[in-house]
PDB file of N, CA and C in Angstrom:
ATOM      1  N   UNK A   1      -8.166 -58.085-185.346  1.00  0.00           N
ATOM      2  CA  UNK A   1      -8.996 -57.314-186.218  1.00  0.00           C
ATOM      3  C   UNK A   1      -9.221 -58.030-187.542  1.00  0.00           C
ATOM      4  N   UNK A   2      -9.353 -59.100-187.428  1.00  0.00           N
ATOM      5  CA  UNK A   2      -9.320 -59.776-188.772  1.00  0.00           C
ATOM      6  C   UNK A   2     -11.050 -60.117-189.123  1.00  0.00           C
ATOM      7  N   UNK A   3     -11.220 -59.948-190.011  1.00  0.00           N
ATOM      8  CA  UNK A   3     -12.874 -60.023-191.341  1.00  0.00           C
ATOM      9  C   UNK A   3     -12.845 -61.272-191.620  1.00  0.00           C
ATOM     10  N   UNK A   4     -14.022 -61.861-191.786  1.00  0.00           N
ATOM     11  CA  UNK A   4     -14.396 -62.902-192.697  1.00  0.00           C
ATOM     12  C   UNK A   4     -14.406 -62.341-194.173  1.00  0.00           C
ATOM     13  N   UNK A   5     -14.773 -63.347-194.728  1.00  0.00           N
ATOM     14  CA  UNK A   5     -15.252 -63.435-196.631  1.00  0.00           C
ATOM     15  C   UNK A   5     -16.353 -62.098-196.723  1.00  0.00           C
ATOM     16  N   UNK A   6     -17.410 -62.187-195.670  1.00  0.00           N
ATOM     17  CA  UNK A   6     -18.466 -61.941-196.137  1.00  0.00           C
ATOM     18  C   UNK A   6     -18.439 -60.426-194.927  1.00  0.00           C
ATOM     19  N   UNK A   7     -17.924 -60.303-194.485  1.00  0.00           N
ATOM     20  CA  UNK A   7     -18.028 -59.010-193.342  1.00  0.00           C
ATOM     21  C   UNK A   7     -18.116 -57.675-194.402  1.00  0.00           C
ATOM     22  N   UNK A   8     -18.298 -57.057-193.835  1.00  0.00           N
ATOM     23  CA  UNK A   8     -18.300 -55.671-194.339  1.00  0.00           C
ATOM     24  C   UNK A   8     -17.117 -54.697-194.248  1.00  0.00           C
ATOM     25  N   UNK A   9     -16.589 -54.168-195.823  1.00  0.00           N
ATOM     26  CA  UNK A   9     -15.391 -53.308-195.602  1.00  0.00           C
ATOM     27  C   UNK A   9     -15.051 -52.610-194.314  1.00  0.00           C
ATOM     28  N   UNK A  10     -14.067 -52.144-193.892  1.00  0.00           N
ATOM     29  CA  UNK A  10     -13.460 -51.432-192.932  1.00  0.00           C
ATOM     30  C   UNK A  10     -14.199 -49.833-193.349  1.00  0.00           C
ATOM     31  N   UNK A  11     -14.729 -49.293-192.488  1.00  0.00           N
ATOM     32  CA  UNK A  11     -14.959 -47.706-192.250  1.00  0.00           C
ATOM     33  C   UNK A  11     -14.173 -47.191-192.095  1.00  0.00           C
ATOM     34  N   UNK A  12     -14.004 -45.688-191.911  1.00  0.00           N
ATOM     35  CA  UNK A  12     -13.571 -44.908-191.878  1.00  0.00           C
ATOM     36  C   UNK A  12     -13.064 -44.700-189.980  1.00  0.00           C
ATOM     37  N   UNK A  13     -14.662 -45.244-189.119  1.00  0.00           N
ATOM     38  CA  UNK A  13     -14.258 -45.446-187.889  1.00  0.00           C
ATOM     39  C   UNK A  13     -13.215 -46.518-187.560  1.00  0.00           C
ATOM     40  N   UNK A  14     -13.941 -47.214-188.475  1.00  0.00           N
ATOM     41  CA  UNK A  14     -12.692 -48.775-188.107  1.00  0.00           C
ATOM     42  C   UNK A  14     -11.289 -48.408-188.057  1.00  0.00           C
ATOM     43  N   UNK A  15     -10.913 -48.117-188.663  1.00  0.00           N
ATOM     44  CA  UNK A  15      -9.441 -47.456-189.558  1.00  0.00           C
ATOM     45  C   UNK A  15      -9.034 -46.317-187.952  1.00  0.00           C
ATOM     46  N   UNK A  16     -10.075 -45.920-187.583  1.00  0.00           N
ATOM     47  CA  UNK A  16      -9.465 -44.727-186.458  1.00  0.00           C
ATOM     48  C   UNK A  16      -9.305 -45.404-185.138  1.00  0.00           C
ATOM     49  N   UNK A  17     -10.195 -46.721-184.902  1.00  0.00           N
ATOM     50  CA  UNK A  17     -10.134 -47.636-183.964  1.00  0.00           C
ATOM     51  C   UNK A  17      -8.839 -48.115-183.749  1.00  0.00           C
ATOM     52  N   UNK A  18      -8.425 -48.551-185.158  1.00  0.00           N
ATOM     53  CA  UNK A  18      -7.356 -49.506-184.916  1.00  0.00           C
ATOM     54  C   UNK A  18      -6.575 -48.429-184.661  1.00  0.00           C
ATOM     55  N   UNK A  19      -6.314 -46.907-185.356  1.00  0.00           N
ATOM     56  CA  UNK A  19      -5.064 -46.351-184.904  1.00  0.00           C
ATOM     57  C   UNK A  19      -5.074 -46.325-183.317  1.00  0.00           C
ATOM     58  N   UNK A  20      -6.062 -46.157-182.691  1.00  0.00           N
ATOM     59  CA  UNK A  20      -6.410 -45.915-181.137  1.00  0.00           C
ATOM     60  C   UNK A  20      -5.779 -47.257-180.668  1.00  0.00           C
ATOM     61  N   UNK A  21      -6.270 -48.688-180.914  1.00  0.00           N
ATOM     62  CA  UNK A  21      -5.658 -50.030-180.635  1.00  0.00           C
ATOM     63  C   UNK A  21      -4.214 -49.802-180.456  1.00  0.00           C
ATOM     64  N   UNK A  22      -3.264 -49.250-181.651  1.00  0.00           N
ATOM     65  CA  UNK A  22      -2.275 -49.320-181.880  1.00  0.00           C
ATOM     66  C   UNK A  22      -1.468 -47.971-180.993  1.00  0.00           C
ATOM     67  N   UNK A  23      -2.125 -47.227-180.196  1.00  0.00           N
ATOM     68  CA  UNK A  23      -1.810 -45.924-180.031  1.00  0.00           C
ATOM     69  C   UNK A  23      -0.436 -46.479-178.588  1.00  0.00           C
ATOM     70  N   UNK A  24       0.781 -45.569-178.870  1.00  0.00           N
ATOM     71  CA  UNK A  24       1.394 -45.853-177.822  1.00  0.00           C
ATOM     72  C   UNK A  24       2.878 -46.519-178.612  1.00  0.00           C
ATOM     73  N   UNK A  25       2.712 -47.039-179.836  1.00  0.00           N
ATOM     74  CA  UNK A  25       3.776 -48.376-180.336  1.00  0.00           C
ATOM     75  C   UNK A  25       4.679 -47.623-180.865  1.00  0.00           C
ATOM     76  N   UNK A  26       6.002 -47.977-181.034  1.00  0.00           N
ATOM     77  CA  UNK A  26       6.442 -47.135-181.869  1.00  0.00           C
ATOM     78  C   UNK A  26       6.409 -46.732-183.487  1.00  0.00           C
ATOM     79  N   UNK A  27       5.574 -47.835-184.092  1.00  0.00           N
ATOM     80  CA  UNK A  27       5.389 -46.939-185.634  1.00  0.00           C
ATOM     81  C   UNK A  27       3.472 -47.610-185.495  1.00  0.00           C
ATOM     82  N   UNK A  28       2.896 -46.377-185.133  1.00  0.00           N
ATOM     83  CA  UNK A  28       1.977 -46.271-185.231  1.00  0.00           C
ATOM     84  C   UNK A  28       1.213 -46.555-186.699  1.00  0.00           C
ATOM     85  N   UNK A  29       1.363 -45.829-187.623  1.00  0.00           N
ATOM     86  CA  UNK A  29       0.832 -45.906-188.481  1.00  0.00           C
ATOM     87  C   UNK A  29       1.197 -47.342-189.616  1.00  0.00           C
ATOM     88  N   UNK A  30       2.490 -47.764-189.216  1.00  0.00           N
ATOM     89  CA  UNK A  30       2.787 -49.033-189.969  1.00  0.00           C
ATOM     90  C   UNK A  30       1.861 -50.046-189.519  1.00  0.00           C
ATOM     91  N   UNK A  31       1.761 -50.116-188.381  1.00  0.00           N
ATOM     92  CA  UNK A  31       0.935 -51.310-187.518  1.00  0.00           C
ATOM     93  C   UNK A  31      -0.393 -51.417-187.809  1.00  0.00           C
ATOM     94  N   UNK A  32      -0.776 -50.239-187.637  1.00  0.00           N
ATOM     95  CA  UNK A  32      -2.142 -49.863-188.256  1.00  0.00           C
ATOM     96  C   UNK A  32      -2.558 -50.251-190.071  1.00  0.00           C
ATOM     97  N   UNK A  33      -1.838 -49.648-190.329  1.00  0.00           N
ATOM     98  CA  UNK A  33      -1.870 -50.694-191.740  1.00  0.00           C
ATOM     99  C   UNK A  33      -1.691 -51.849-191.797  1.00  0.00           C
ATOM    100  N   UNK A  34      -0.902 -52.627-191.486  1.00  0.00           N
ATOM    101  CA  UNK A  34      -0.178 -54.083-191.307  1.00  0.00           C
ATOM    102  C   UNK A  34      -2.067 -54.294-190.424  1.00  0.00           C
ATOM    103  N   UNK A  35      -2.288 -53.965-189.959  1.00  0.00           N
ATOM    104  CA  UNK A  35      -3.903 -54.854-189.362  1.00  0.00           C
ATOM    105  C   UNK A  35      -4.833 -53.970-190.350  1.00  0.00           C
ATOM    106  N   UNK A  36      -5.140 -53.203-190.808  1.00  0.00           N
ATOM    107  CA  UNK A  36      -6.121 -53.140-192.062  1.00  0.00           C
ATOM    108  C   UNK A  36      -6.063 -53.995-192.495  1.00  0.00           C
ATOM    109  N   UNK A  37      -4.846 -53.990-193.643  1.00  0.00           N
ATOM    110  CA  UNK A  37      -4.704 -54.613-194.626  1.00  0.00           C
ATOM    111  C   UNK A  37      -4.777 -56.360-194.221  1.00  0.00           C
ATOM    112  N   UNK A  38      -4.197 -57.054-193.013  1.00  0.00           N
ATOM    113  CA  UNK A  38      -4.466 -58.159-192.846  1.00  0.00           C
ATOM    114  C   UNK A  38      -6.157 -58.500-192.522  1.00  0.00           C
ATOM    115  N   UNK A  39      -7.058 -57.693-192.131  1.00  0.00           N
ATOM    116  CA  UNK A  39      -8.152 -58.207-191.683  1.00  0.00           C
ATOM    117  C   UNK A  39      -9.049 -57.231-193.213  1.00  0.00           C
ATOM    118  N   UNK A  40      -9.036 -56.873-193.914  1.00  0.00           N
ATOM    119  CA  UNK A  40      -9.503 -56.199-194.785  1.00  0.00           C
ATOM    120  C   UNK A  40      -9.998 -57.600-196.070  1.00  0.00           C
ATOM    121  N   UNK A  41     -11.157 -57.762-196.431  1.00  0.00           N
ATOM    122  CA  UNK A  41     -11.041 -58.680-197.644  1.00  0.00           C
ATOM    123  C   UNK A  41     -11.175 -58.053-198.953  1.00  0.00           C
ATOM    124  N   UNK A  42     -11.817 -56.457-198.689  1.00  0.00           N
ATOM    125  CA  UNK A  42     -12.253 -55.709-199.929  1.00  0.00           C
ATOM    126  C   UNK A  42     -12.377 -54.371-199.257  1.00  0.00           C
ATOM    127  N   UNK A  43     -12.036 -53.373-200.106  1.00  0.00           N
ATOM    128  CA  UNK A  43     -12.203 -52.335-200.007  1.00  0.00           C
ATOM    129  C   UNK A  43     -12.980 -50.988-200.920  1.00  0.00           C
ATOM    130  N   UNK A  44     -13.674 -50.200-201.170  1.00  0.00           N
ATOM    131  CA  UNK A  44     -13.443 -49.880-201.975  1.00  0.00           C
ATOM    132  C   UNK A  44     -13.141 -48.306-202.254  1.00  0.00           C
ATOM    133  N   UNK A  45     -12.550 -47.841-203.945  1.00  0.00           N
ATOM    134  CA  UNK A  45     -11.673 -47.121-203.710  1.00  0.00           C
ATOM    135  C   UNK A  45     -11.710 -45.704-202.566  1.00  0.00           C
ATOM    136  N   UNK A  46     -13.061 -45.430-202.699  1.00  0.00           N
ATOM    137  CA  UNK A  46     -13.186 -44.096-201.771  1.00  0.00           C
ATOM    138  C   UNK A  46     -12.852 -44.675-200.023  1.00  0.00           C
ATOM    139  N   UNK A  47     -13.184 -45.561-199.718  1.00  0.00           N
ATOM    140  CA  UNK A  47     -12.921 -45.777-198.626  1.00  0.00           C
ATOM    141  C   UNK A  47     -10.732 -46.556-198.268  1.00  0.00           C
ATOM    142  N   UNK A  48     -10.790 -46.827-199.927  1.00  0.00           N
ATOM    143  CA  UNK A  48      -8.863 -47.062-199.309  1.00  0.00           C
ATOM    144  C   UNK A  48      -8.520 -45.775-199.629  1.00  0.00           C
ATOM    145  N   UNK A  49      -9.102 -44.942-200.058  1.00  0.00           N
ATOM    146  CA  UNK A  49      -8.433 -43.312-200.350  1.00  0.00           C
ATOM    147  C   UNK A  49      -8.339 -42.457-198.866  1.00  0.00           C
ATOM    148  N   UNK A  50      -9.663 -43.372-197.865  1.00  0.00           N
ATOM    149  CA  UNK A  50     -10.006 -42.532-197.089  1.00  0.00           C
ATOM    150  C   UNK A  50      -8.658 -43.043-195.529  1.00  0.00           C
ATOM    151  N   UNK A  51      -8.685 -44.342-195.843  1.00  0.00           N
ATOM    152  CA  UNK A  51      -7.844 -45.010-195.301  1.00  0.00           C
ATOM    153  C   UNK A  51      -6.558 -44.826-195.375  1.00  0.00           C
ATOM    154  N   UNK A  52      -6.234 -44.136-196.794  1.00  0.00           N
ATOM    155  CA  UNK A  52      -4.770 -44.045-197.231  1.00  0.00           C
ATOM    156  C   UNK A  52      -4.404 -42.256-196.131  1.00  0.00           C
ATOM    157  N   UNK A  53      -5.938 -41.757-195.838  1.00  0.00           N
ATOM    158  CA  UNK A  53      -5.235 -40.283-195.685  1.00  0.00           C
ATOM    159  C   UNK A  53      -4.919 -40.508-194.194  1.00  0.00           C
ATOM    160  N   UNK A  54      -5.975 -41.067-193.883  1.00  0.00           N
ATOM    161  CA  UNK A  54      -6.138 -41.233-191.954  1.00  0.00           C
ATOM    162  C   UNK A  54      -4.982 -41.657-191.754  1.00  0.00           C
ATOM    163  N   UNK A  55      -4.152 -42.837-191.955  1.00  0.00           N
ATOM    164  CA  UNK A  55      -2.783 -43.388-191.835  1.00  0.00           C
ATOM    165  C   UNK A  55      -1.421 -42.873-192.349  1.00  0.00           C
ATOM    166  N   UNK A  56      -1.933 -41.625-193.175  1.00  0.00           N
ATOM    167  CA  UNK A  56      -0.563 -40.707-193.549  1.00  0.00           C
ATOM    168  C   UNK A  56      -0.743 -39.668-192.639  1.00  0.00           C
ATOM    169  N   UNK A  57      -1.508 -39.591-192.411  1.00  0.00           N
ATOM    170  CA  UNK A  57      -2.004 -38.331-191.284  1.00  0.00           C
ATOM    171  C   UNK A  57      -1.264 -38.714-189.559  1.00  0.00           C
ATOM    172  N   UNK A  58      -1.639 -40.173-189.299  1.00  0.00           N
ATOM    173  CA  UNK A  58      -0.960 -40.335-188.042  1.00  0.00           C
ATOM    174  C   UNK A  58       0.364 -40.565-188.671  1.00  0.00           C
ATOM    175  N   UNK A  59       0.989 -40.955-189.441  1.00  0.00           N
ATOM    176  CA  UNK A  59       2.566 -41.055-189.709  1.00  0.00           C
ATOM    177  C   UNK A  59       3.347 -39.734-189.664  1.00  0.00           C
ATOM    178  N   UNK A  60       2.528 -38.733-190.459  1.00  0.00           N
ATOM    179  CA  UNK A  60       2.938 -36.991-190.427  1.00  0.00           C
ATOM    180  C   UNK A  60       3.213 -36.959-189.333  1.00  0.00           C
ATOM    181  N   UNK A  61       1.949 -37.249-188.338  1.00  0.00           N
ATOM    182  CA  UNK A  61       2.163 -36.525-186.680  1.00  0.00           C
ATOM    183  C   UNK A  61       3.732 -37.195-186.076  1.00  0.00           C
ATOM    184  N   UNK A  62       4.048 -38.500-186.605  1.00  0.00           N
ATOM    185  CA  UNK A  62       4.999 -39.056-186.210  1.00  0.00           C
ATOM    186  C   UNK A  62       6.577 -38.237-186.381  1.00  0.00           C
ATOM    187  N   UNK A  63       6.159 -38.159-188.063  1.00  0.00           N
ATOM    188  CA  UNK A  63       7.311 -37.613-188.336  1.00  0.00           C
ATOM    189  C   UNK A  63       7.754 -36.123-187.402  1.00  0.00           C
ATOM    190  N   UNK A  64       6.314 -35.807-187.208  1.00  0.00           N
ATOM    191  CA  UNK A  64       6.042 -33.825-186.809  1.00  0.00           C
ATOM    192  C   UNK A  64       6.590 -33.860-185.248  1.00  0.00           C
ATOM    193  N   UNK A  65       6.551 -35.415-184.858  1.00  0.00           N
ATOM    194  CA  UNK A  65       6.731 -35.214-183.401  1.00  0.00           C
ATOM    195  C   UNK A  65       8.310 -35.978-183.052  1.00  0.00           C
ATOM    196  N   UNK A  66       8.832 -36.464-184.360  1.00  0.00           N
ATOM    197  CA  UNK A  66      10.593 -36.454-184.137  1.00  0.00           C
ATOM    198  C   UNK A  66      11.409 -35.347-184.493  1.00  0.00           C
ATOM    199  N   UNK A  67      10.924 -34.359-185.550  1.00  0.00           N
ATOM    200  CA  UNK A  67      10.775 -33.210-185.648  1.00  0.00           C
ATOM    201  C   UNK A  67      11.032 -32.256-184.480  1.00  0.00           C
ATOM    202  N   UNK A  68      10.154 -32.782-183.706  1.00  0.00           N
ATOM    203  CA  UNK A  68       9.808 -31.060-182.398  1.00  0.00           C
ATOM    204  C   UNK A  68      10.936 -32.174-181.553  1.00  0.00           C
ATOM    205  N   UNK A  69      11.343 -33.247-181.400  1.00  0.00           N
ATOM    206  CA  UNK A  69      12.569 -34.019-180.438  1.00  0.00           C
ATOM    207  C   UNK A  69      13.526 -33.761-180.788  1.00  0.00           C
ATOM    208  N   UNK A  70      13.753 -33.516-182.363  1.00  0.00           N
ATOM    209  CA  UNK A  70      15.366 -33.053-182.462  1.00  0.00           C
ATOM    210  C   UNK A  70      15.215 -31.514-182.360  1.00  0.00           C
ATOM    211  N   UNK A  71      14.401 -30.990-182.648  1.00  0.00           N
ATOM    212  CA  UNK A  71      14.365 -29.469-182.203  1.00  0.00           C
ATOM    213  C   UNK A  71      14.729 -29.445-180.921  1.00  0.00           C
ATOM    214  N   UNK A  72      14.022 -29.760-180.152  1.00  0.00           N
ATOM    215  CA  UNK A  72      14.350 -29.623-178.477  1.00  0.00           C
ATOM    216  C   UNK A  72      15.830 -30.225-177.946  1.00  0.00           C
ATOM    217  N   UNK A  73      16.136 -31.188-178.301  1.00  0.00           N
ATOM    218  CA  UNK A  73      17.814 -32.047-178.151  1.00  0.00           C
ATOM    219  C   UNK A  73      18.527 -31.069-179.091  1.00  0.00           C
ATOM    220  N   UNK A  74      18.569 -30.390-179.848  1.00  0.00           N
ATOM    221  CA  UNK A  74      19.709 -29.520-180.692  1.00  0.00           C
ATOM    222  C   UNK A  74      19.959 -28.215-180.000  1.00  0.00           C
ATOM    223  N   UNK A  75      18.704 -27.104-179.381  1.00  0.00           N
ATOM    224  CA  UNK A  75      18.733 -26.559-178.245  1.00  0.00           C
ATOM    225  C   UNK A  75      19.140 -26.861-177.369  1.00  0.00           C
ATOM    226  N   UNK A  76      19.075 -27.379-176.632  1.00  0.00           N
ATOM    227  CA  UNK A  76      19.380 -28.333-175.071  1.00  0.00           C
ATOM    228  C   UNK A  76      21.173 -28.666-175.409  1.00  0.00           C
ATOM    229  N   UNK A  77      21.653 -29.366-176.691  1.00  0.00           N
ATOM    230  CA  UNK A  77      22.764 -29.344-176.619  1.00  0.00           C
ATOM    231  C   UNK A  77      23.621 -27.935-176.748  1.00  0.00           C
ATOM    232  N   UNK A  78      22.995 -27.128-178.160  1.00  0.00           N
ATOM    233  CA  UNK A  78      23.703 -25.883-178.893  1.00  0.00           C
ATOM    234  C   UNK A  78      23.221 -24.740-178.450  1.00  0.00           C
ATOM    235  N   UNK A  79      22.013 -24.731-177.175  1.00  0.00           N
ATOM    236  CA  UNK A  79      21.371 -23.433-176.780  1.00  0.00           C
ATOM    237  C   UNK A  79      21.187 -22.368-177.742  1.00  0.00           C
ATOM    238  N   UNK A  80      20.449 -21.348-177.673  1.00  0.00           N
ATOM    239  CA  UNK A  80      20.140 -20.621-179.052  1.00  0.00           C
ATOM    240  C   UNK A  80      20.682 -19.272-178.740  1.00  0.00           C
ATOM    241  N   UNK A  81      21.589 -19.202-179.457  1.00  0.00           N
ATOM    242  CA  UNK A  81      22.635 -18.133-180.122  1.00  0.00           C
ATOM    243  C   UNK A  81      22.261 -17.552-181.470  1.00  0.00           C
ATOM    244  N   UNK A  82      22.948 -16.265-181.706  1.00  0.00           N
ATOM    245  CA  UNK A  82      22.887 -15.727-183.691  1.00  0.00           C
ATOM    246  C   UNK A  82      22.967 -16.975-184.481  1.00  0.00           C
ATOM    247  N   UNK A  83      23.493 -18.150-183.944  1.00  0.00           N
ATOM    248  CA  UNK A  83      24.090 -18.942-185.089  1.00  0.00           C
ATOM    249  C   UNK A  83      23.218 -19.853-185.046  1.00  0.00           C
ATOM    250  N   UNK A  84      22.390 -20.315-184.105  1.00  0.00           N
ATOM    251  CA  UNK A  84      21.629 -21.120-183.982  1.00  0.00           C
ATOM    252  C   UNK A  84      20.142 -20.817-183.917  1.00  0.00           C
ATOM    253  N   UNK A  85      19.878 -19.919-183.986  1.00  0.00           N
ATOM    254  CA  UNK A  85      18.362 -19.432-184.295  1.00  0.00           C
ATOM    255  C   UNK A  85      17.655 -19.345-185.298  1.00  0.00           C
ATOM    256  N   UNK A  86      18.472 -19.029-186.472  1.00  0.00           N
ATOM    257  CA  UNK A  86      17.768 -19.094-188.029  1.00  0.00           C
ATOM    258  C   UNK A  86      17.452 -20.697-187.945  1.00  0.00           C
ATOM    259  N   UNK A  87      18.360 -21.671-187.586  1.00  0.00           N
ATOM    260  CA  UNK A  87      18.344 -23.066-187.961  1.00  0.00           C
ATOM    261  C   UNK A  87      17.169 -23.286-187.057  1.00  0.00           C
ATOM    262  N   UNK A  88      16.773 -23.449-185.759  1.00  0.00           N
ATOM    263  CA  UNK A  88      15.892 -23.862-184.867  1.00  0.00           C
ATOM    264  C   UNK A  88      14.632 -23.353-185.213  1.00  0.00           C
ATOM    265  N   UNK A  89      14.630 -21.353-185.842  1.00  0.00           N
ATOM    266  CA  UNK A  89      13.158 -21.247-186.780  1.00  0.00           C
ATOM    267  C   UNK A  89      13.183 -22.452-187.885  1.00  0.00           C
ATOM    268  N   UNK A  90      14.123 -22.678-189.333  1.00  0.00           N
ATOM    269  CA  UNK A  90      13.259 -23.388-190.204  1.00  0.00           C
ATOM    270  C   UNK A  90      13.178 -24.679-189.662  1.00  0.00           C
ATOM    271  N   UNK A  91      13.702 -25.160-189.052  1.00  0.00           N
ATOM    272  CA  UNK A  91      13.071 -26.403-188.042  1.00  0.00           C
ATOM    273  C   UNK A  91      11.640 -26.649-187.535  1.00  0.00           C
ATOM    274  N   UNK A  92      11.500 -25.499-186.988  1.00  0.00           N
ATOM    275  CA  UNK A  92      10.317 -25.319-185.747  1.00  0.00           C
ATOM    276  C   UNK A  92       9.033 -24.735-187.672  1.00  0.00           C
ATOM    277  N   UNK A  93       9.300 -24.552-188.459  1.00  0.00           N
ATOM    278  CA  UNK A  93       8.692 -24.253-189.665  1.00  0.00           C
ATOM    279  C   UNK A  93       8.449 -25.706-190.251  1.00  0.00           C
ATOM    280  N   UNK A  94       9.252 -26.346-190.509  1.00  0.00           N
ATOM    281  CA  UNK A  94       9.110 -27.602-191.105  1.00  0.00           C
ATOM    282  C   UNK A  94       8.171 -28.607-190.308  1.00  0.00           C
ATOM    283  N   UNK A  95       8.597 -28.759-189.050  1.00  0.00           N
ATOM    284  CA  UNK A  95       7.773 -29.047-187.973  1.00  0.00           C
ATOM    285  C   UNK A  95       5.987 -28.889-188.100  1.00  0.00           C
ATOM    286  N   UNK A  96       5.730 -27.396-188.211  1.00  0.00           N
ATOM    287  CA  UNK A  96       4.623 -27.098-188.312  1.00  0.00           C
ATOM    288  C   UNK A  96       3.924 -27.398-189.709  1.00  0.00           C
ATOM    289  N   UNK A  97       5.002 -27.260-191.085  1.00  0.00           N
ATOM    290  CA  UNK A  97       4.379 -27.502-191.850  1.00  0.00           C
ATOM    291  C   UNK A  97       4.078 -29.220-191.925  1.00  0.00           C
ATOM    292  N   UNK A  98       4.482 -29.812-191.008  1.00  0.00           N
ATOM    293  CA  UNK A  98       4.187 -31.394-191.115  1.00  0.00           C
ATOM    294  C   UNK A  98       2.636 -31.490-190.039  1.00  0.00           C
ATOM    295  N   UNK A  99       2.958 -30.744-189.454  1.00  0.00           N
ATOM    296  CA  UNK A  99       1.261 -30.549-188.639  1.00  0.00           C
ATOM    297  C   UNK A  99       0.321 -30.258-189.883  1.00  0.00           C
ATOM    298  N   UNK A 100       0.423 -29.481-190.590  1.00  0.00           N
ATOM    299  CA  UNK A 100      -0.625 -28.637-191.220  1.00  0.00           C
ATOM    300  C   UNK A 100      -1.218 -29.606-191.912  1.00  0.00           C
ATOM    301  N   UNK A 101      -0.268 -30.151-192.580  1.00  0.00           N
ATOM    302  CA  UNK A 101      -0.109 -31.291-193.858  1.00  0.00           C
ATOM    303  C   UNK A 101      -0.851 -32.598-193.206  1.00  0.00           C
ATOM    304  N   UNK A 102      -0.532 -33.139-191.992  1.00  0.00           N
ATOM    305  CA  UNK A 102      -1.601 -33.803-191.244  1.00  0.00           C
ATOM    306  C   UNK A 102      -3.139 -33.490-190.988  1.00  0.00           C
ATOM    307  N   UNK A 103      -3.549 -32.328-190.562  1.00  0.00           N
ATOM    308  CA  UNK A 103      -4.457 -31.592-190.372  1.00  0.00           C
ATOM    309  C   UNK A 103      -5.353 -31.734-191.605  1.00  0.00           C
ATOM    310  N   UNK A 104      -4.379 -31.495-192.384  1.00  0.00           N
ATOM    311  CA  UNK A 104      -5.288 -31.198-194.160  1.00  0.00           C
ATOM    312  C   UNK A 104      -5.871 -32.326-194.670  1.00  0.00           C
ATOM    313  N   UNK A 105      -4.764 -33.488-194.089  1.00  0.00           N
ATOM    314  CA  UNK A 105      -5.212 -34.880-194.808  1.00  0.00           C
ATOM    315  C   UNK A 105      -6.326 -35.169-193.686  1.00  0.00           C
ATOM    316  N   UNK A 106      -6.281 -34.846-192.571  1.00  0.00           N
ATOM    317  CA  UNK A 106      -7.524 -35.278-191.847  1.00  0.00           C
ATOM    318  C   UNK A 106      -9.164 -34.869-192.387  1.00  0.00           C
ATOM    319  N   UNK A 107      -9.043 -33.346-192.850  1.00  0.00           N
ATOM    320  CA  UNK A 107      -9.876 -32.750-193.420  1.00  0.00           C
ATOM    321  C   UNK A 107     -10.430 -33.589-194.825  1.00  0.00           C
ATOM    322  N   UNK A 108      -9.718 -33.920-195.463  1.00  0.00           N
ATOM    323  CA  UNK A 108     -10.095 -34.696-197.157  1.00  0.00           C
ATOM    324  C   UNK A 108     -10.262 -35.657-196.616  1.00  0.00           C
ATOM    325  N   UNK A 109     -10.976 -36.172-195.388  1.00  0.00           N
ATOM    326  CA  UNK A 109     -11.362 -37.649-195.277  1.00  0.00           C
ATOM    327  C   UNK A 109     -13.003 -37.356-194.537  1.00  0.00           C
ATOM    328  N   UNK A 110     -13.648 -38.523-195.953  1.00  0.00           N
ATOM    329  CA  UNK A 110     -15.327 -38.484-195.725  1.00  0.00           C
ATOM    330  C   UNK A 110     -15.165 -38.984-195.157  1.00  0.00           C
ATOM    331  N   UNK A 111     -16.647 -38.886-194.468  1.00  0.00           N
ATOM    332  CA  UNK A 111     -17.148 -40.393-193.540  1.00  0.00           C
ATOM    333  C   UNK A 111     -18.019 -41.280-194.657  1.00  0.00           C
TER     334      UNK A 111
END
């Protein structure tokens, strides 16, 4: 994914391409940056703002989806009891609020 001198900034599609390229790895959103930023010669600010959300947005989902793995492995080990149910709701809360928070940053991104 690398630009010449004279190519034209990275879009907003570009930026969603590469997350798709990168889809599957284990740190999605690092990689994805690590190739912006290497094939990128200029940017400008509305479009690295737009870039900055798209790539916190797939990192959220990352975080949102080790999140819902230790939710499920803490059940599976501690099964849900009185003692273990308040903890597995603000879990399964935090969880969601890392969805939302993804969702939102998807939304604040122009084309």
């Amino acid at each position: 994914m690398t630009r010449t001198a004279d190519a034209e900034p990275f879009t907003v599609n570009d930026v969603r391409d590469a997350l798709d390229f990168n889809a599957g790895t284990a740190s999605l959103a690092l990689l994805t940056l690590r190739d912006i930023l290497l094939g990128c010669t200029s940017l400008t600010p509305e479009r690295a703002l737009a870039t900055a959300r798209i790539l916190l947005a797939a990192h959220t989902r990352e975080l949102a989806a080790l999140a819902r793995q230790h939710i499920d492995d803490y059940r599976d080990e501690h099964g849900v009891t009185r003692r273990t149910r308040g903890l597995l709701t603000g879990m399964q809360a935090i969880r969601r609020r890392l969805d939302q928070h993804a969702a939102d940053l998807d939304e604040q991104v122009t084309r």
